[in-house]
Every structure is written in C-alpha cells, then in structure tokens.
C-alpha atoms as a PDB file:
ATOM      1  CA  UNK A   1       0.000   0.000   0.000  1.00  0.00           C
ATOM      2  CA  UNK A   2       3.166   2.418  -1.448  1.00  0.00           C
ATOM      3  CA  UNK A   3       0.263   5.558  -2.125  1.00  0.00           C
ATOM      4  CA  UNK A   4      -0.603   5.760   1.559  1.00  0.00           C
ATOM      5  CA  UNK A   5       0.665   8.116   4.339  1.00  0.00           C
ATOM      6  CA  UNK A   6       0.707   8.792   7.724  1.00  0.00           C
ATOM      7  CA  UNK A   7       0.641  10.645  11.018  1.00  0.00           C
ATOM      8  CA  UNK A   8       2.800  10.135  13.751  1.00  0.00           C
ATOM      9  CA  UNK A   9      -0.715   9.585  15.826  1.00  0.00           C
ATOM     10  CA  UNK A  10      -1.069   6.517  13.790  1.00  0.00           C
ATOM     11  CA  UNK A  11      -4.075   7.610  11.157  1.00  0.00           C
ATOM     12  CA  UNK A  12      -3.747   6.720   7.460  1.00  0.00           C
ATOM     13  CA  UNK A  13      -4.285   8.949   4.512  1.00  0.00           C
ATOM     14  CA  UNK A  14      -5.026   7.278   1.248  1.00  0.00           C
ATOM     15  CA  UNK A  15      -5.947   8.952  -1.329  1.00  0.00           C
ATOM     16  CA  UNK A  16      -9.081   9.162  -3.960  1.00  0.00           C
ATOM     17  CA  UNK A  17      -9.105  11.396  -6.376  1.00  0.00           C
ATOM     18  CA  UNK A  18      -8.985  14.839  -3.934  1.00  0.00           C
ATOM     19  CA  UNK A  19     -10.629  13.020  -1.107  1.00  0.00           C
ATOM     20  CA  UNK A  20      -8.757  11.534   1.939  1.00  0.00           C
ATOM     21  CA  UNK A  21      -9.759   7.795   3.366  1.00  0.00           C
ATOM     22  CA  UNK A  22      -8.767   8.164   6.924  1.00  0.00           C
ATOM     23  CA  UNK A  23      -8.044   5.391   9.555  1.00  0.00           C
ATOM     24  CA  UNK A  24      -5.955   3.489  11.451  1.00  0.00           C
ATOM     25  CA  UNK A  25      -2.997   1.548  11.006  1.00  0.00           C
ATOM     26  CA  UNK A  26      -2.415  -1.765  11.678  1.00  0.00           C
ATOM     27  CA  UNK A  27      -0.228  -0.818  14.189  1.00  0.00           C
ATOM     28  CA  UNK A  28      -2.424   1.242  15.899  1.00  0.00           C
ATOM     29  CA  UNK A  29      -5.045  -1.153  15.948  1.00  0.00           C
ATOM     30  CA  UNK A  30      -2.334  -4.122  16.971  1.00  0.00           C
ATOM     31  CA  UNK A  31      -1.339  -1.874  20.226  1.00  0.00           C
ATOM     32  CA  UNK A  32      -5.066  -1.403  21.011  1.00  0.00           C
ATOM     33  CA  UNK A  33      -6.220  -4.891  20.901  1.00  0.00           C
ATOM     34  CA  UNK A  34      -9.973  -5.632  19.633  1.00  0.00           C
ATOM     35  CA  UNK A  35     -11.529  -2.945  18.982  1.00  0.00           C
ATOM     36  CA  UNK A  36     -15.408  -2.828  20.206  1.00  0.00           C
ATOM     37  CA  UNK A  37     -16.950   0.454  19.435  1.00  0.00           C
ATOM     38  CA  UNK A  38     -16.065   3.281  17.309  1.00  0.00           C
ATOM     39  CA  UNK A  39     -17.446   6.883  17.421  1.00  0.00           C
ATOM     40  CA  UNK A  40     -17.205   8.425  14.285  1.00  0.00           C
ATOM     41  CA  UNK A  41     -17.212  12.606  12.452  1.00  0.00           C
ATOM     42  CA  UNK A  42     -20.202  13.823  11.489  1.00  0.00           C
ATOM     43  CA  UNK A  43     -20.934  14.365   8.080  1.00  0.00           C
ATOM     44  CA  UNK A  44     -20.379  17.947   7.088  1.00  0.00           C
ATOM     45  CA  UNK A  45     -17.974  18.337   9.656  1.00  0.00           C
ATOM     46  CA  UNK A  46     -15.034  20.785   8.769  1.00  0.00           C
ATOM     47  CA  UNK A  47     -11.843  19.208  10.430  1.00  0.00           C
ATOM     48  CA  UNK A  48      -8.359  21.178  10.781  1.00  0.00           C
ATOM     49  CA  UNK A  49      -4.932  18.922  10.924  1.00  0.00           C
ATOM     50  CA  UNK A  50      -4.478  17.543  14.365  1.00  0.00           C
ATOM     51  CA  UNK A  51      -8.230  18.030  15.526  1.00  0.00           C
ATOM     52  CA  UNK A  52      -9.843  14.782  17.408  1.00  0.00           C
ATOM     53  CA  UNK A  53     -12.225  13.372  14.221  1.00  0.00           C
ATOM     54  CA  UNK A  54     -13.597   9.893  15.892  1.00  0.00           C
ATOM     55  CA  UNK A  55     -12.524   7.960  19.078  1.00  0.00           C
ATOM     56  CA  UNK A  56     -11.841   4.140  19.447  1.00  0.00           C
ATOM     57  CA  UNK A  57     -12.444   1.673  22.061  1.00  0.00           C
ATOM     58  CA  UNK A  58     -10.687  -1.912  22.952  1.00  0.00           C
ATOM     59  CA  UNK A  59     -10.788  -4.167  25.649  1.00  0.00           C
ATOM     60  CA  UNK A  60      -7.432  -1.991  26.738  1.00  0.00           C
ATOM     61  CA  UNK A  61      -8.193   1.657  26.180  1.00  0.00           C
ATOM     62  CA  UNK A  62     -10.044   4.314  24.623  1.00  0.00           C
ATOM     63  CA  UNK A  63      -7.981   6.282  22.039  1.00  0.00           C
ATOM     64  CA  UNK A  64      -9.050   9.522  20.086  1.00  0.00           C
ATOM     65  CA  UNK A  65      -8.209   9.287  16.217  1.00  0.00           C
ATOM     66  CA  UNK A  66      -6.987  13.017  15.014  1.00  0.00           C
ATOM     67  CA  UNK A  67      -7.732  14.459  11.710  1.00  0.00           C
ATOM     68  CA  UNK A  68      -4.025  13.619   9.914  1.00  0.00           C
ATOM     69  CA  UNK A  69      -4.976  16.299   7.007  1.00  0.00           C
ATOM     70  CA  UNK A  70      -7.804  19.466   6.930  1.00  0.00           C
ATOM     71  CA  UNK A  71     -10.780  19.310   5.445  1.00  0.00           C
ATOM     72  CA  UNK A  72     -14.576  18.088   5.288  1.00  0.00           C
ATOM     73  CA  UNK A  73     -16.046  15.072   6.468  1.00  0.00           C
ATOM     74  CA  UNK A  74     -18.103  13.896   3.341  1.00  0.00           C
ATOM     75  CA  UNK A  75     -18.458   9.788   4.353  1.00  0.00           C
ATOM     76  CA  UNK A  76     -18.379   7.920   7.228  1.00  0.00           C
ATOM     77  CA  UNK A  77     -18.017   4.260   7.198  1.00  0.00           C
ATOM     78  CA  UNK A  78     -21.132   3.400   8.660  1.00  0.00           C
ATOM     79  CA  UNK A  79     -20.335  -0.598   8.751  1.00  0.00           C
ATOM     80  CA  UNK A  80     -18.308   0.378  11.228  1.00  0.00           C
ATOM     81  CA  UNK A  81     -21.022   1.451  13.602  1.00  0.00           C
ATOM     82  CA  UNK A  82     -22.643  -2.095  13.313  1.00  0.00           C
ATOM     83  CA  UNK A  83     -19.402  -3.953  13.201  1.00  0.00           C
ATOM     84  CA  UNK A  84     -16.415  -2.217  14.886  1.00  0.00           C
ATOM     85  CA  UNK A  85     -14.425  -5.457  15.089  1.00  0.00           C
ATOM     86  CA  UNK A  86     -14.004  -5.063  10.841  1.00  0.00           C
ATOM     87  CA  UNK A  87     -11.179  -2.509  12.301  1.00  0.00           C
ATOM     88  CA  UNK A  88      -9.550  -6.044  13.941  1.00  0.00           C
ATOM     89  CA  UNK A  89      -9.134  -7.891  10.704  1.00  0.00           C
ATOM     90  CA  UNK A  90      -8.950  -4.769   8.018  1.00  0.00           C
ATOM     91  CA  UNK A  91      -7.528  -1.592   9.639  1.00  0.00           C
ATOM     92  CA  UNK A  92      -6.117  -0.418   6.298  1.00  0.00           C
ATOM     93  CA  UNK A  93      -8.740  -1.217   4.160  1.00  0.00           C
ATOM     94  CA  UNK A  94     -12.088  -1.794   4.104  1.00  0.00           C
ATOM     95  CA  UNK A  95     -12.272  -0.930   7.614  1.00  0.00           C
ATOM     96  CA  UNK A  96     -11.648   3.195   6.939  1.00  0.00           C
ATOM     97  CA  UNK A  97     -13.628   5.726   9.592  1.00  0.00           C
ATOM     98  CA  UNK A  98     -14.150   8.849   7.266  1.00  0.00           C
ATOM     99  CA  UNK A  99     -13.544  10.182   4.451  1.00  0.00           C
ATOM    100  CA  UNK A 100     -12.372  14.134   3.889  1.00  0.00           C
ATOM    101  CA  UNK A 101     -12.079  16.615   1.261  1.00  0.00           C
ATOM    102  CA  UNK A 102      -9.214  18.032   1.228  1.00  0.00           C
ATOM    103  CA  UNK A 103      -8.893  21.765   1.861  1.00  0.00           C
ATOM    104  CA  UNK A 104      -5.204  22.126   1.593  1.00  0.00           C
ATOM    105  CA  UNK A 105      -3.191  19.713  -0.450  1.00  0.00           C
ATOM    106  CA  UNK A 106       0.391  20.529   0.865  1.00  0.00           C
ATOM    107  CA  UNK A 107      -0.645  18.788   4.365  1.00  0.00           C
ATOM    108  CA  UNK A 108       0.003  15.407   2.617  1.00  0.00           C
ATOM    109  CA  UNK A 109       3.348  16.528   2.384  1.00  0.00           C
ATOM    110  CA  UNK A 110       3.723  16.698   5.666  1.00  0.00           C
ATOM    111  CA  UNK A 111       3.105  12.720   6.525  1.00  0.00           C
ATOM    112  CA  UNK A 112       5.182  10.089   5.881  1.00  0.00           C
ATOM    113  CA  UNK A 113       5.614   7.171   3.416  1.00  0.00           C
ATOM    114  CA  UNK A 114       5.017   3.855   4.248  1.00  0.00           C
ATOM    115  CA  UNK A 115       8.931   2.981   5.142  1.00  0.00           C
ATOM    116  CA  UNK A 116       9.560   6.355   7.036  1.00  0.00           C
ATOM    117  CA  UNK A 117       6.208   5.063   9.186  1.00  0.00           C
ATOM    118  CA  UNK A 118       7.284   1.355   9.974  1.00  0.00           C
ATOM    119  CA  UNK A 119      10.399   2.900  10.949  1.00  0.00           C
ATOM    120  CA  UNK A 120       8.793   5.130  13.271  1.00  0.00           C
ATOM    121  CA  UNK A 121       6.434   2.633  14.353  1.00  0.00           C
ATOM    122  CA  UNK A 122       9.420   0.080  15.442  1.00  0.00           C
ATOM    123  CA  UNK A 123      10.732   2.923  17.115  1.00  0.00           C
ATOM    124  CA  UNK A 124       7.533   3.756  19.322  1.00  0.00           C
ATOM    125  CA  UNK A 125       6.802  -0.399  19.825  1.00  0.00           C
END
C-alpha cells in the first residue's frame, strides 16, 4: 500500500481522487487490541490537521483518532457502527472511519511514506 501516508498519531491517509480515506494503522489497531466500538465525524464536519475526528475503544483503552490532514467530512463508514471489530481484521482497508475533502493539499506533504512510518512505528513499539 506504497500511495498511503501517515501521522505520527497513527491515522492513514489514502488517497481518492482529492478526497482523503482516513483510519488506522495496523499498528495502531495491533497496540489497542480488539476494537469494540467506534465513534465516528459527522458528516459535514469541517476538520483542521491535528483536531480529534472519531474515538476508538478496545478491551485496553479508549484512544481519540486526530484528523491527519484538513478538510470536510463527506463519508463515514457506517459498517463500522454495526461492526467495529471489521477494524480487527482490516484496519487499512475496508475498515476506513471517514472520508475528507481536502482543503489544503500541501498537508500530505507533511506525513510520511510507508517505510519512514514502519520505521517510526518500530521505534515507538
């Protein structure tokens, strides 16, 4: 997955066209355990880089997921509300929590490429 990036909190950017699919990375979800219930954006919802977007819970913590680019909440994956375990087996893939449009395009040069973030994932294990 070479065309995603990511945030040192852990999110994942992947792009469609000039809308973000947000979520979280394996590794986040790995360090969290099973997931049981996520609270997601609202629709419409204008989100700046950094700001808490959704939150997380596992049978070992609750964890706020941050906005890893700006912009405006235009999806939300809804399965997610009726299944949060999908996060468990598909964190970087079908199991996405929102999806933005992007106000500012530049952000995404602020994240970093898949080997910059296992590195930095190793390094925060």
């Amino acid at each position: 997955m070479s065309d995603m990036k990511f945030s040192k909190d852990h999110e994942y950017v992947r792009m469609e066209g000039d809308v973000a699919v947000v979520g979280i990375t394996n590794f986040a979800q790995k360090q969290l355990g099973d997931i049981v219930f996520v609270e997601l954006p609202e629709t419409g919802r204008t989100l700046a880089k950094g700001d808490e977007a959704a939150v997380v819970d596992s049978v070992k913590a609750a964890a706020e997921v941050y906005a890893p680019i700006g912009g405006e909440v235009v999806e939300v994956n809804g399965e997610l509300n009726k299944n949060p375990a999908l996060v468990n087996e598909d964190a970087e893939g079908g199991a996405w929590f929102f999806k933005l449009k992007v106000a500012n395009m530049d952000e995404l040069a602020e994240l970093m490429d898949a080997g910059a973030y296992t590195a930095f994932a190793e390094g925060t294990a």
